[in-house]
Each structure stands twice: as C-alpha cells, then as structure tokens.
PDB file of N, CA and C in Angstrom:
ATOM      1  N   UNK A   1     120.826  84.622  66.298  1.00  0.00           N
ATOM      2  CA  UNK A   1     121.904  85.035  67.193  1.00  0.00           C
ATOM      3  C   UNK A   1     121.835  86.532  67.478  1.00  0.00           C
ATOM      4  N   UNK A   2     121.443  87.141  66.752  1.00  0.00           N
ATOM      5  CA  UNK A   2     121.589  88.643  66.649  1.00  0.00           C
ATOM      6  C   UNK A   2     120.519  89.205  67.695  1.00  0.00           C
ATOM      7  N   UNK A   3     119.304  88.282  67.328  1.00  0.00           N
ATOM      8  CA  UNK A   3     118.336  88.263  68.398  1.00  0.00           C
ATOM      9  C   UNK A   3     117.947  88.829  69.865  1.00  0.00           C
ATOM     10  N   UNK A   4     118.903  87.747  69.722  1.00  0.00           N
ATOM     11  CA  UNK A   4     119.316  87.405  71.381  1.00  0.00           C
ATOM     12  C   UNK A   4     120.640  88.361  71.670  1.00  0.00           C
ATOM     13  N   UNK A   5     121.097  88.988  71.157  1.00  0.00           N
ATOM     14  CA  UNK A   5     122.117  89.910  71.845  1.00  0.00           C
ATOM     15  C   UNK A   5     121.519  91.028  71.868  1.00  0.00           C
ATOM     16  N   UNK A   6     120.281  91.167  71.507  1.00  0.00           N
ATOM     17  CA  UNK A   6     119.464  92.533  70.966  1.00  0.00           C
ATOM     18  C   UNK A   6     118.281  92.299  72.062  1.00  0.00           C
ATOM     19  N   UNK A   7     118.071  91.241  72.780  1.00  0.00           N
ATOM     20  CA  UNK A   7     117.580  91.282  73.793  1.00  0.00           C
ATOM     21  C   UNK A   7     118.411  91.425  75.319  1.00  0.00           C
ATOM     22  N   UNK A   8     119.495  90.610  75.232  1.00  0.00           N
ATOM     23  CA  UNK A   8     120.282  90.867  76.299  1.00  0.00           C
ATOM     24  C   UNK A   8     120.827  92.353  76.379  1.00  0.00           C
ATOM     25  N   UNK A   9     121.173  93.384  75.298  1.00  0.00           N
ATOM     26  CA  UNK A   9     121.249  94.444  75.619  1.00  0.00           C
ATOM     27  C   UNK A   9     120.200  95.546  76.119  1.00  0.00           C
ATOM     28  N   UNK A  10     118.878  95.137  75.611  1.00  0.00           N
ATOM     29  CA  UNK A  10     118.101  95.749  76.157  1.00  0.00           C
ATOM     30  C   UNK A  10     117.540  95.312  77.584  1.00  0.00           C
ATOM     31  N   UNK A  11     117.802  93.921  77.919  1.00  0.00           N
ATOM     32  CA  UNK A  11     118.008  94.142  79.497  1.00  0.00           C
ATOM     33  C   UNK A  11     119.225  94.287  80.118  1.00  0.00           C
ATOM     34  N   UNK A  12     120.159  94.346  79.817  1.00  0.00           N
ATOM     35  CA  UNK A  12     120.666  94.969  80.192  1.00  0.00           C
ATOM     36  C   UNK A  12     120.358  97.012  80.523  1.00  0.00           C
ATOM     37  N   UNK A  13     120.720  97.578  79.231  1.00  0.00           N
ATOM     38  CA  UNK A  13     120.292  98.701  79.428  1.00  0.00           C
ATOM     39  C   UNK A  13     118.950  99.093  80.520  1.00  0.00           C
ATOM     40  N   UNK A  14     117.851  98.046  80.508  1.00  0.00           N
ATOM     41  CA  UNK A  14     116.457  98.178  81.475  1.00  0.00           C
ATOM     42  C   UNK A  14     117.383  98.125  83.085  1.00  0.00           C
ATOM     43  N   UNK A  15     118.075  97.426  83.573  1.00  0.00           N
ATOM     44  CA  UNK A  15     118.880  97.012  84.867  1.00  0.00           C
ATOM     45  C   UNK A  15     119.486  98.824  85.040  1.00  0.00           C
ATOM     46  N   UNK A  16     120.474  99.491  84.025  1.00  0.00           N
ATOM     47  CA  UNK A  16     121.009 100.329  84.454  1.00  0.00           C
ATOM     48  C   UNK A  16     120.044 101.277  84.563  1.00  0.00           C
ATOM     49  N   UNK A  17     119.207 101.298  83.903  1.00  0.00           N
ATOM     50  CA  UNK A  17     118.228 102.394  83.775  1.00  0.00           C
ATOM     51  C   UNK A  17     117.423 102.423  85.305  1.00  0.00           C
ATOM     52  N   UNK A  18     117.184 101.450  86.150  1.00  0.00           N
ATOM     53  CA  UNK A  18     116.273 100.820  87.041  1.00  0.00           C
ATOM     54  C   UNK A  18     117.853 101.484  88.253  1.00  0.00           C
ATOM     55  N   UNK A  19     118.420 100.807  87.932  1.00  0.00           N
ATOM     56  CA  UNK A  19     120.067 101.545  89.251  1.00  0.00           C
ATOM     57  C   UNK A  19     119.958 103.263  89.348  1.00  0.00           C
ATOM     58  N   UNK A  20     120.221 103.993  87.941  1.00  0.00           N
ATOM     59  CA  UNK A  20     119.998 105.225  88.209  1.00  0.00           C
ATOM     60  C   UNK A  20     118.860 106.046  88.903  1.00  0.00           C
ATOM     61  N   UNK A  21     117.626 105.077  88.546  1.00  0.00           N
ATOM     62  CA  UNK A  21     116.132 105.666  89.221  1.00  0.00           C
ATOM     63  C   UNK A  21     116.491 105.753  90.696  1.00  0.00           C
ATOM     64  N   UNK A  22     117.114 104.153  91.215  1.00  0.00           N
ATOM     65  CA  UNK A  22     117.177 104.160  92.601  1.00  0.00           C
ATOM     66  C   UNK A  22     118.216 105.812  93.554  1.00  0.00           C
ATOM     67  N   UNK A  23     118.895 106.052  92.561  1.00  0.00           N
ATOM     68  CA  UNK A  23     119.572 107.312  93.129  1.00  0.00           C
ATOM     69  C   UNK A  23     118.921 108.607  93.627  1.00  0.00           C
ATOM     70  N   UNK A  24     117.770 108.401  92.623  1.00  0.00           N
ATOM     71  CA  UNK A  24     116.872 109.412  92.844  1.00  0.00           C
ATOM     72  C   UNK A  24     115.960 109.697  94.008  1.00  0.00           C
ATOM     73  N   UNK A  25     116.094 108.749  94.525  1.00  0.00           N
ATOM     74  CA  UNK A  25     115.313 108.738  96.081  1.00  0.00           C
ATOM     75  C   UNK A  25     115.229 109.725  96.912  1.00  0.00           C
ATOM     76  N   UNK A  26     114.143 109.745  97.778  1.00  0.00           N
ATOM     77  CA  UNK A  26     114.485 111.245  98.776  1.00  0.00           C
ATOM     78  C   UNK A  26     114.216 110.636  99.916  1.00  0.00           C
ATOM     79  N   UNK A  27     114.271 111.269 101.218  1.00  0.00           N
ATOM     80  CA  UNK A  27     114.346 111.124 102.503  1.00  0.00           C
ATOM     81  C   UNK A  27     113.337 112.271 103.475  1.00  0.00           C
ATOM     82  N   UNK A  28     112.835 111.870 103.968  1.00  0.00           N
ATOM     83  CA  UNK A  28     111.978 112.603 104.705  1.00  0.00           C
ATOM     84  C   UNK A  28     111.740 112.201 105.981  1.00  0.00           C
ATOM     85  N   UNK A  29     111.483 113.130 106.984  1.00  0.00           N
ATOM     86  CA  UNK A  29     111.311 112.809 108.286  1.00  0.00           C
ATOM     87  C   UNK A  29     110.279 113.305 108.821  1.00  0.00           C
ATOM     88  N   UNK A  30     109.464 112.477 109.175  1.00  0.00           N
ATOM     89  CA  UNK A  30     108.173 113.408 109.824  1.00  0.00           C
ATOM     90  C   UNK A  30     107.507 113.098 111.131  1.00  0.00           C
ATOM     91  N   UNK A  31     107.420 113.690 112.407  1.00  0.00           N
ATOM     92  CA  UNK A  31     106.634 113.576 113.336  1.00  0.00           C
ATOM     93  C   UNK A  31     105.361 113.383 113.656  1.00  0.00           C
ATOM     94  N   UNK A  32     105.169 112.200 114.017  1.00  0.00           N
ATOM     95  CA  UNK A  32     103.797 111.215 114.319  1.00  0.00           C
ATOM     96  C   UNK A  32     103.568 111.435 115.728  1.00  0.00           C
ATOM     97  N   UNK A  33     101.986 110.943 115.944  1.00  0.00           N
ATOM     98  CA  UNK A  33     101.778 111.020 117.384  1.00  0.00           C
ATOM     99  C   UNK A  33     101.542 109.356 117.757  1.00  0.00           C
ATOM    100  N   UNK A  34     102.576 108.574 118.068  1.00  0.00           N
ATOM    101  CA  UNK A  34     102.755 107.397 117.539  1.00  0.00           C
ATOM    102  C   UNK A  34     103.263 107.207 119.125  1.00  0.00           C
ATOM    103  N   UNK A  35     102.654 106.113 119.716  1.00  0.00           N
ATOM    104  CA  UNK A  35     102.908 105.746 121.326  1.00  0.00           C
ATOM    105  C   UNK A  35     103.309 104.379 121.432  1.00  0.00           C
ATOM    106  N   UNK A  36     103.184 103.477 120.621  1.00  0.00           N
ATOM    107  CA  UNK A  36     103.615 102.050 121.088  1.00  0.00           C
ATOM    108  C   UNK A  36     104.082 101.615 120.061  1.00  0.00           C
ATOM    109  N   UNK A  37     104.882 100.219 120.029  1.00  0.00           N
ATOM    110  CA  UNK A  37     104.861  99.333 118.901  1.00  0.00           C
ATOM    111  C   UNK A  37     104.090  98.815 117.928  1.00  0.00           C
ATOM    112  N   UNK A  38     102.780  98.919 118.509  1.00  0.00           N
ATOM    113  CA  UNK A  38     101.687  98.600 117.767  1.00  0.00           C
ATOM    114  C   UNK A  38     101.308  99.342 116.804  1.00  0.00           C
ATOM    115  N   UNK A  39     101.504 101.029 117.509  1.00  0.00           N
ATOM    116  CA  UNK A  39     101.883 102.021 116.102  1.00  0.00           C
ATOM    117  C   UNK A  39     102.689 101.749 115.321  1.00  0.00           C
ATOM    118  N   UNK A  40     104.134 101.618 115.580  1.00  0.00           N
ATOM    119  CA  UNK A  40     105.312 101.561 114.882  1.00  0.00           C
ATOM    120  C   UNK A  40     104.487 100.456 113.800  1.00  0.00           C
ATOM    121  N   UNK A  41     104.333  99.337 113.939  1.00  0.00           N
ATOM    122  CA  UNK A  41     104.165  98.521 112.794  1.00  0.00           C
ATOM    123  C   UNK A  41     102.884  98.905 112.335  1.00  0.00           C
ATOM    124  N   UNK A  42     101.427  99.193 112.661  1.00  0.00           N
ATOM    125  CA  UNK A  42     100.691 100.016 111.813  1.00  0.00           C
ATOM    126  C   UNK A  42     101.200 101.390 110.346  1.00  0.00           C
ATOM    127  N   UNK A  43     101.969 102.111 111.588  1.00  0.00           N
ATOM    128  CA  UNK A  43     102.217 103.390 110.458  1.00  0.00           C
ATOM    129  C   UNK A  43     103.057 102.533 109.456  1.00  0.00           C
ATOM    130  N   UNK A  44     104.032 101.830 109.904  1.00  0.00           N
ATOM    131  CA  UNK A  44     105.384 101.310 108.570  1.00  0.00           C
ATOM    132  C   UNK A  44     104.419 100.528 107.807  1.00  0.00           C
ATOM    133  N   UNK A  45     103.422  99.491 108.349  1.00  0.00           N
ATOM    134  CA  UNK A  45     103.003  98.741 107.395  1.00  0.00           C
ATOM    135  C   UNK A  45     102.160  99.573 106.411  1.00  0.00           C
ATOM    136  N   UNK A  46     100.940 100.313 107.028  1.00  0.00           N
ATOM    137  CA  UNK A  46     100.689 100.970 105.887  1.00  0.00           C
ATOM    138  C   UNK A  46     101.240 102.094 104.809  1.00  0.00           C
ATOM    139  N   UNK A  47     102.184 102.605 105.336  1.00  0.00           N
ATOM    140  CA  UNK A  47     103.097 103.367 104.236  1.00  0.00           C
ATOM    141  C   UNK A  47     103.824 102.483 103.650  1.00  0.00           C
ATOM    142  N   UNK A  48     104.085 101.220 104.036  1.00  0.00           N
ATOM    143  CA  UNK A  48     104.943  99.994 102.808  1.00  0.00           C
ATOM    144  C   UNK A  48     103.723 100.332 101.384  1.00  0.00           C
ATOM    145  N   UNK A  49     102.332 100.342 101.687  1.00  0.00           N
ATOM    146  CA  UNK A  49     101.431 100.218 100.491  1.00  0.00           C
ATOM    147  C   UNK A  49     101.239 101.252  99.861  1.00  0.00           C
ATOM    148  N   UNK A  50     101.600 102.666 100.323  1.00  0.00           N
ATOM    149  CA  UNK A  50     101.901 103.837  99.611  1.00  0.00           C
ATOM    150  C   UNK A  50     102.499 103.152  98.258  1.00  0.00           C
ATOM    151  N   UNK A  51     101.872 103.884  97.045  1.00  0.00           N
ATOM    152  CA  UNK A  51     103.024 103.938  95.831  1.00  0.00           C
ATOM    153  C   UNK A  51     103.961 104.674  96.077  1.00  0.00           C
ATOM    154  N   UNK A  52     105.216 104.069  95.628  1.00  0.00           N
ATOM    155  CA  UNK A  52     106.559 104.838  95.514  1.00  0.00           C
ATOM    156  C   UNK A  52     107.747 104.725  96.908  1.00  0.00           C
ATOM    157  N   UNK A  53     107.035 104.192  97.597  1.00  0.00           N
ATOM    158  CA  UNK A  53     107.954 104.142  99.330  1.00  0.00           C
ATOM    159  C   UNK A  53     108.424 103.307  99.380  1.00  0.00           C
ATOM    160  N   UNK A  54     109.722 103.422  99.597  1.00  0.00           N
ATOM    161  CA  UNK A  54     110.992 102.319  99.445  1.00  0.00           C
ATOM    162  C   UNK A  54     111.090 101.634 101.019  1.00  0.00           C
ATOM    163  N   UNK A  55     111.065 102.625 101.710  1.00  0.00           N
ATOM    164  CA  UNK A  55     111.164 102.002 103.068  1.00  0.00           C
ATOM    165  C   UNK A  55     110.353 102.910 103.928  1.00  0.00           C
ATOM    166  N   UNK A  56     110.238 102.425 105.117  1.00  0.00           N
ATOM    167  CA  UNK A  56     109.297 103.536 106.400  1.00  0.00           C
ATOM    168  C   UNK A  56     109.790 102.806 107.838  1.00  0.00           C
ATOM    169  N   UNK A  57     110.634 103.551 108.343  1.00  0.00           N
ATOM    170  CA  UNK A  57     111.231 103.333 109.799  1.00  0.00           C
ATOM    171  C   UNK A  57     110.605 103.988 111.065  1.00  0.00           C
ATOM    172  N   UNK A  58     110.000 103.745 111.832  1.00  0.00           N
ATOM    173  CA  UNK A  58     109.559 104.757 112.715  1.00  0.00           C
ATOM    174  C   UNK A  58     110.027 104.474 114.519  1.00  0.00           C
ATOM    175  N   UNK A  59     110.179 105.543 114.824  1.00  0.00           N
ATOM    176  CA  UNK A  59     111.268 105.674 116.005  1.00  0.00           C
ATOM    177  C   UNK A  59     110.461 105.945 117.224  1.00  0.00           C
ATOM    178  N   UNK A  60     110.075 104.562 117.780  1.00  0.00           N
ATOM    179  CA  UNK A  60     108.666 105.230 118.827  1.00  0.00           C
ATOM    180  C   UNK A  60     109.049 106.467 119.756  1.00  0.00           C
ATOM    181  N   UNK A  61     110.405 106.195 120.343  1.00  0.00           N
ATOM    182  CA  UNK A  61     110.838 107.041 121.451  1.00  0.00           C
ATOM    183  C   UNK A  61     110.934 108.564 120.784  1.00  0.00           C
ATOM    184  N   UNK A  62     111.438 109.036 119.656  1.00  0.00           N
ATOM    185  CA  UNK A  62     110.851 110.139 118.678  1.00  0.00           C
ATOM    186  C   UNK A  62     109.560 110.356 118.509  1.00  0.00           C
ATOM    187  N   UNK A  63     108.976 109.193 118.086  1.00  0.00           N
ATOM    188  CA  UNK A  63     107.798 109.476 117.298  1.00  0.00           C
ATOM    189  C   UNK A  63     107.856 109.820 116.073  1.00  0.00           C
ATOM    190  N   UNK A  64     109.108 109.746 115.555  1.00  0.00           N
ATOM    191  CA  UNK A  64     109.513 110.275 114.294  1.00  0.00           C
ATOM    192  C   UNK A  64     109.352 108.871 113.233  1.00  0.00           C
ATOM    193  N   UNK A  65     108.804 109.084 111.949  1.00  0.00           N
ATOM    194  CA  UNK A  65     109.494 107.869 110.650  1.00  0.00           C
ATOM    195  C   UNK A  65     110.118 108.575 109.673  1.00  0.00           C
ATOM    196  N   UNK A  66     111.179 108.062 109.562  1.00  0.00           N
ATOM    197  CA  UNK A  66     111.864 108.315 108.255  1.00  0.00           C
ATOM    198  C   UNK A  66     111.524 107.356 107.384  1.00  0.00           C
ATOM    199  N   UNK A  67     110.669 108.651 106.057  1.00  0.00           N
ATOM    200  CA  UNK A  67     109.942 107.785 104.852  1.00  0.00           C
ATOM    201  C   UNK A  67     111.574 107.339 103.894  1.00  0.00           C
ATOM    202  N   UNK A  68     111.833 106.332 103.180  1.00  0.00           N
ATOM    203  CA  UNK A  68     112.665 106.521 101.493  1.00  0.00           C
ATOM    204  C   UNK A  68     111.799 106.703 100.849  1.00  0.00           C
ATOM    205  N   UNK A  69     111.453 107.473 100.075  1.00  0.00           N
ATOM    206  CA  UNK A  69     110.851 107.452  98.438  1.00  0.00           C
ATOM    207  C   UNK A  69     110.902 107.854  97.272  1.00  0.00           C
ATOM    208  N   UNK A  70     109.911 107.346  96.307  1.00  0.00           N
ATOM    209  CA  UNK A  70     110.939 107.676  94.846  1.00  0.00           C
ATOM    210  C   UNK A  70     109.498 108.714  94.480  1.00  0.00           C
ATOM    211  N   UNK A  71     109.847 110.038  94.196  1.00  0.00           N
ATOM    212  CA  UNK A  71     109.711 111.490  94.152  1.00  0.00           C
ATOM    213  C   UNK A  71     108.528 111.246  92.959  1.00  0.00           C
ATOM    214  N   UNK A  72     109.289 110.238  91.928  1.00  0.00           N
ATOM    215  CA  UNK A  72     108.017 110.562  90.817  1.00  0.00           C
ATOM    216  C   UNK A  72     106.728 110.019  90.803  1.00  0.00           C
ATOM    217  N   UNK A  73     106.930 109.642  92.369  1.00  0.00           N
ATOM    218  CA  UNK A  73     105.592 108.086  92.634  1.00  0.00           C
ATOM    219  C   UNK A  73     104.618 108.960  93.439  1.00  0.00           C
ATOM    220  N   UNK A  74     105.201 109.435  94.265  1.00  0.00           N
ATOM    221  CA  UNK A  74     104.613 110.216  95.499  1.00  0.00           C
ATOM    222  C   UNK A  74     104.998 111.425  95.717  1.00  0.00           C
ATOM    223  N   UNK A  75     104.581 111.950  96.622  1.00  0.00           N
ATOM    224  CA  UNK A  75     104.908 113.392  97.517  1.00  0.00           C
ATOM    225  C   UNK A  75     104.516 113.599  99.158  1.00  0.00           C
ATOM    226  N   UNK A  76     105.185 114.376  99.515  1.00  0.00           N
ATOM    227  CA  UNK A  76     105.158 115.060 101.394  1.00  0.00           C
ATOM    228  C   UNK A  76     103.841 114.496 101.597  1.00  0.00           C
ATOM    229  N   UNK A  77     103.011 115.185 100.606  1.00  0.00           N
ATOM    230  CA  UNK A  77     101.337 115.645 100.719  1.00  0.00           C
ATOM    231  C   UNK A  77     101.114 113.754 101.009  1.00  0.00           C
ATOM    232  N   UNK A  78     101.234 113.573 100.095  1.00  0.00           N
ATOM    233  CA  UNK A  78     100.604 111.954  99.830  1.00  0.00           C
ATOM    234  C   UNK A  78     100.886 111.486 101.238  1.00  0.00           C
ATOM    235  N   UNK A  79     102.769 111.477 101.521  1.00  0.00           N
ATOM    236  CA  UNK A  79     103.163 110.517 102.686  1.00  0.00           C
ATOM    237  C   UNK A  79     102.127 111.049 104.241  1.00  0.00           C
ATOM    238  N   UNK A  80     102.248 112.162 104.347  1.00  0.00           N
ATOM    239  CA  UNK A  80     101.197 112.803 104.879  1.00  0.00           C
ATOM    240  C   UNK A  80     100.087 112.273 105.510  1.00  0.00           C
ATOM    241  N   UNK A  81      99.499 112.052 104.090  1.00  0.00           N
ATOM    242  CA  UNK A  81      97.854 111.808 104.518  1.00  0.00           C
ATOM    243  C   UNK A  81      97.310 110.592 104.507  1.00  0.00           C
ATOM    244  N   UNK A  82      98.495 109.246 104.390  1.00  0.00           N
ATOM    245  CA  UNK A  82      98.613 108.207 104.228  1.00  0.00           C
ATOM    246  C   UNK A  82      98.385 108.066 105.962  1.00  0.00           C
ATOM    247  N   UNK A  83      99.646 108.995 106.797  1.00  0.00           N
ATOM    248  CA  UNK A  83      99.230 108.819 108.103  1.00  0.00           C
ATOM    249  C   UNK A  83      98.448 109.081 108.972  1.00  0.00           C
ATOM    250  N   UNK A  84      97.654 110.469 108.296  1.00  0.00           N
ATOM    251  CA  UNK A  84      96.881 110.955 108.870  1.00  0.00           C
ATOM    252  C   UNK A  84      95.424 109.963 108.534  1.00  0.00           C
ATOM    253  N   UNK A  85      95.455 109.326 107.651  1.00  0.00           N
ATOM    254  CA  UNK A  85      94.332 108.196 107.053  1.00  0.00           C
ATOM    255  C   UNK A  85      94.579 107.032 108.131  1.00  0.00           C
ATOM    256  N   UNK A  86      95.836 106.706 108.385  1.00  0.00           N
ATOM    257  CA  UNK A  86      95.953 105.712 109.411  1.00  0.00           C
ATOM    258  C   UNK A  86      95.742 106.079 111.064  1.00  0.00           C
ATOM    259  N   UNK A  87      95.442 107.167 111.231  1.00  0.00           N
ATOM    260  CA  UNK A  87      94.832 107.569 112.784  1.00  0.00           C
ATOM    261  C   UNK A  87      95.654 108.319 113.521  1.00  0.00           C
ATOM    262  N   UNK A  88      97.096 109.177 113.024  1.00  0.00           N
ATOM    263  CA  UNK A  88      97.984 109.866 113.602  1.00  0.00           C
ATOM    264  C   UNK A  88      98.373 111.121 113.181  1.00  0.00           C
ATOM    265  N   UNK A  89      98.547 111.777 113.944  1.00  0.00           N
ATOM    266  CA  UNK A  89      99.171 113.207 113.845  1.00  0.00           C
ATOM    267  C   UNK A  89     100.648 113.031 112.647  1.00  0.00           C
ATOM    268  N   UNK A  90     100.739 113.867 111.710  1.00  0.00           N
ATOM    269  CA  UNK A  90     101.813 114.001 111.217  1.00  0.00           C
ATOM    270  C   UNK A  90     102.156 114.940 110.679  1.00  0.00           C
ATOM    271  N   UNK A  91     103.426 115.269 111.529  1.00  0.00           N
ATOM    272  CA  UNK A  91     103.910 116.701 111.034  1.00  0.00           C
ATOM    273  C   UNK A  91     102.893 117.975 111.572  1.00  0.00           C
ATOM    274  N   UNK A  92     102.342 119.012 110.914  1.00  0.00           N
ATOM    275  CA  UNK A  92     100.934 119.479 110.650  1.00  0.00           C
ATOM    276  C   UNK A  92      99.527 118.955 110.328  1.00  0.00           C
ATOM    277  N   UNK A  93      99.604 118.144 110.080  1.00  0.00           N
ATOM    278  CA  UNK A  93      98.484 117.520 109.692  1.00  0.00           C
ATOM    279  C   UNK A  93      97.756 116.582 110.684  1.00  0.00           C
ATOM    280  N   UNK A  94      96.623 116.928 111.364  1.00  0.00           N
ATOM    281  CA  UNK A  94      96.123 116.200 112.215  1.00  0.00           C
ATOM    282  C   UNK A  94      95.607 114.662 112.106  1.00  0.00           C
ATOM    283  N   UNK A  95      95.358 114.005 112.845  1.00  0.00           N
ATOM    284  CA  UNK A  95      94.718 112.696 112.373  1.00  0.00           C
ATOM    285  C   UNK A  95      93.585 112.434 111.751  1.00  0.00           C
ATOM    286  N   UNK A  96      93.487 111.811 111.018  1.00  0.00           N
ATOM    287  CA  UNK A  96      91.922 111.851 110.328  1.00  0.00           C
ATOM    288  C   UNK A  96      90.895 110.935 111.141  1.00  0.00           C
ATOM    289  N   UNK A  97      89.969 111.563 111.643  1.00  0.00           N
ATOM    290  CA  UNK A  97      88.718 111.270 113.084  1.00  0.00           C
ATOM    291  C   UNK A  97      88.156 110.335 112.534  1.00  0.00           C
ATOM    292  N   UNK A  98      88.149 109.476 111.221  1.00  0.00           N
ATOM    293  CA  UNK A  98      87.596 107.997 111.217  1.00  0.00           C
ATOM    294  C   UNK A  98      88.699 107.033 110.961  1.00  0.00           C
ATOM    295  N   UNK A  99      90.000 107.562 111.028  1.00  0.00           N
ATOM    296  CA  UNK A  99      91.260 106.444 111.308  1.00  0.00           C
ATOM    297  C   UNK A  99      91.867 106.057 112.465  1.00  0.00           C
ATOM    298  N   UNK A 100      91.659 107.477 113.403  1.00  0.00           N
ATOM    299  CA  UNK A 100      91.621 107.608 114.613  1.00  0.00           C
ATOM    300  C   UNK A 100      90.819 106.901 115.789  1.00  0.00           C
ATOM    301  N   UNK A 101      89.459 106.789 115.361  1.00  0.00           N
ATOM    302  CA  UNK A 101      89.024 106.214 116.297  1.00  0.00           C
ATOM    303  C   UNK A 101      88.631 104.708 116.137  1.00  0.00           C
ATOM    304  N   UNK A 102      89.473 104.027 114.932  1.00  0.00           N
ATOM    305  CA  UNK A 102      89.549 102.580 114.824  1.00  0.00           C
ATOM    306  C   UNK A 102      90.701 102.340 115.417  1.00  0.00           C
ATOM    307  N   UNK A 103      91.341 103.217 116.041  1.00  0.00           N
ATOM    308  CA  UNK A 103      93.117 102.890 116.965  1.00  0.00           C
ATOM    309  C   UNK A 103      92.172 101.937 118.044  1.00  0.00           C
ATOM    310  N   UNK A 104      93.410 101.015 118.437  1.00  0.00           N
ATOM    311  CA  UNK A 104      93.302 100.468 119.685  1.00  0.00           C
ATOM    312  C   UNK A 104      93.340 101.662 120.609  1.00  0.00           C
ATOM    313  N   UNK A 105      92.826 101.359 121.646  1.00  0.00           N
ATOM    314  CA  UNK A 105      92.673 102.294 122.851  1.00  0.00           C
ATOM    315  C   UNK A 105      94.058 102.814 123.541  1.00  0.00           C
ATOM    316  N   UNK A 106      95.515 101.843 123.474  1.00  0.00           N
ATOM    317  CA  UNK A 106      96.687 101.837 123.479  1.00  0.00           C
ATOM    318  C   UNK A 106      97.377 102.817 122.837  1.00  0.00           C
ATOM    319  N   UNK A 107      96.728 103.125 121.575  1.00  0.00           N
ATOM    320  CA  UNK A 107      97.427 103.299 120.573  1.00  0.00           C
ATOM    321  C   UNK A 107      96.740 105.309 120.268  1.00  0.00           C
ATOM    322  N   UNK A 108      95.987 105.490 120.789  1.00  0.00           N
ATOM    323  CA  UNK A 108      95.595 106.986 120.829  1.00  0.00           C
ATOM    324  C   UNK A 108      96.258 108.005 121.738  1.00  0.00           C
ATOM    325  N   UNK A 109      96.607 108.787 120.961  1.00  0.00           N
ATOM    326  CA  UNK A 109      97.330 110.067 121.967  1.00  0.00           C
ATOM    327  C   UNK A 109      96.816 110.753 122.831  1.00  0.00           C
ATOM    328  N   UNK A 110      95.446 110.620 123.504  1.00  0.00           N
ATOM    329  CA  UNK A 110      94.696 110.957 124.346  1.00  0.00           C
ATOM    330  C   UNK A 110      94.028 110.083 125.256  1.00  0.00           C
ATOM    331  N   UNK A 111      94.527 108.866 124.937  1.00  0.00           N
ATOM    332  CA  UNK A 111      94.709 107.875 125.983  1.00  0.00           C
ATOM    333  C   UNK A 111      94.738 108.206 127.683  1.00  0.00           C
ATOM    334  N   UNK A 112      94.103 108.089 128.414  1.00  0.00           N
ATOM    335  CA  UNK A 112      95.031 108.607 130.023  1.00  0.00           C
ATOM    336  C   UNK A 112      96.193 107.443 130.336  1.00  0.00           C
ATOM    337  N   UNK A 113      96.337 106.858 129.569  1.00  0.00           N
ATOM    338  CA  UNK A 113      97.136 105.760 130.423  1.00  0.00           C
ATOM    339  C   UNK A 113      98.546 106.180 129.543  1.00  0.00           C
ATOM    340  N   UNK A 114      99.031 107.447 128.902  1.00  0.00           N
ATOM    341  CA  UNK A 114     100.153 107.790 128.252  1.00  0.00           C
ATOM    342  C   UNK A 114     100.277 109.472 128.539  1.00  0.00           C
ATOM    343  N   UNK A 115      98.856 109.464 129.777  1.00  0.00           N
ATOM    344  CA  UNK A 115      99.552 110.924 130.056  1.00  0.00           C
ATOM    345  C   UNK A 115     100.363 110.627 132.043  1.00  0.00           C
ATOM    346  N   UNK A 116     101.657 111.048 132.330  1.00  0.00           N
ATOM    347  CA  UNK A 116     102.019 111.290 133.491  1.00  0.00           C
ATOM    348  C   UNK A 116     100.970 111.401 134.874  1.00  0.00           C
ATOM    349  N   UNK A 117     100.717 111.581 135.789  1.00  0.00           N
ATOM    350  CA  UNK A 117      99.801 111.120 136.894  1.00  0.00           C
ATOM    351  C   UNK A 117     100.658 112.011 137.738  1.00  0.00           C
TER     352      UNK A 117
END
C-alpha cells in the first residue's frame, strides 16, 4: 500500500514539475522571406522538428512566424538557422543556397512572378 502512494506522489509531483516548465516558455518573432502557403506550411512544419518548439505560426501577409519555445531546448541562433536551412531569409540571416534552391519555383523570393510589373 505504501508503495503505491509513493508512486502516485511521485507522479504526481513529475505532472507539477512538467506545468511549471511550461511557464517558462518564450516567444519570438521573426521575419521570413516567405511568399505563399506552401511556405507557411514548409517553415511551421519544419520548425515543429526543431527540439524544444512548442508551436510555429507564420503570417504569410507579414512574412512573420511567431516561434513558442522552451529556452532550455533551443535558442534565436538555432530557430534561426532551422529557417535559413529550410530556404528562407530570417531575420538577418540569409537563406542557406542549398535549401534555397530545393524551393519550388513559387516559393523563392526572386521569383519574377512575386515581383510587381
């Protein structure tokens, strides 16, 4: 009997311990060179596989994603170069020229068919 209350408290205690981590989260916003939907779900899907990223929203008409993440998993740098690995401008950081040129043709910021006429 004793056992088992000596396990239920320690999951218990594991649950609160796991609630407080979630507080710890941070928020970040960073500017992509991100033109269609096809981006939008590229960049979110591959920052879902980032360690530590709770969520990834990206705002085509911005160009902006707001990363969630948990600080002790990752960093700026990491979220960064996660996008710049996936073929887009972010923030400062330019696109990386062999992620870039596996974009659909749609999906590149030097596209002519996304510059004005």
């Amino acid at each position: 009997m004793k056992k088992g209350l000596m396990t239920l408290f320690i999951t218990a205690l594991a649950l609160v311990a796991t609630w407080s981590v979630a507080g710890d989260d941070k928020e970040i916003k960073i500017k992509t060179s991100a033109v269609c939907e096809m981006c939008k779900e590229r960049i979110e899907r591959n920052l879902s596989y980032e360690k530590g990223v709770k969520e990834a929203t990206l705002d085509v008409k911005t160009k902006v994603v707001t990363i969630k993440y948990n600080p002790k998993k990752t960093d700026v740098a990491k979220l960064k170069a996660n996008i710049s690995k996936t073929g887009y401008d972010a923030d400062d950081v330019v696109a990386d020229e062999t992620g870039y040129k596996k974009l659909p043709g749609c999906c590149k910021k030097d596209s002519p068919m996304h510059h004005d006429h």
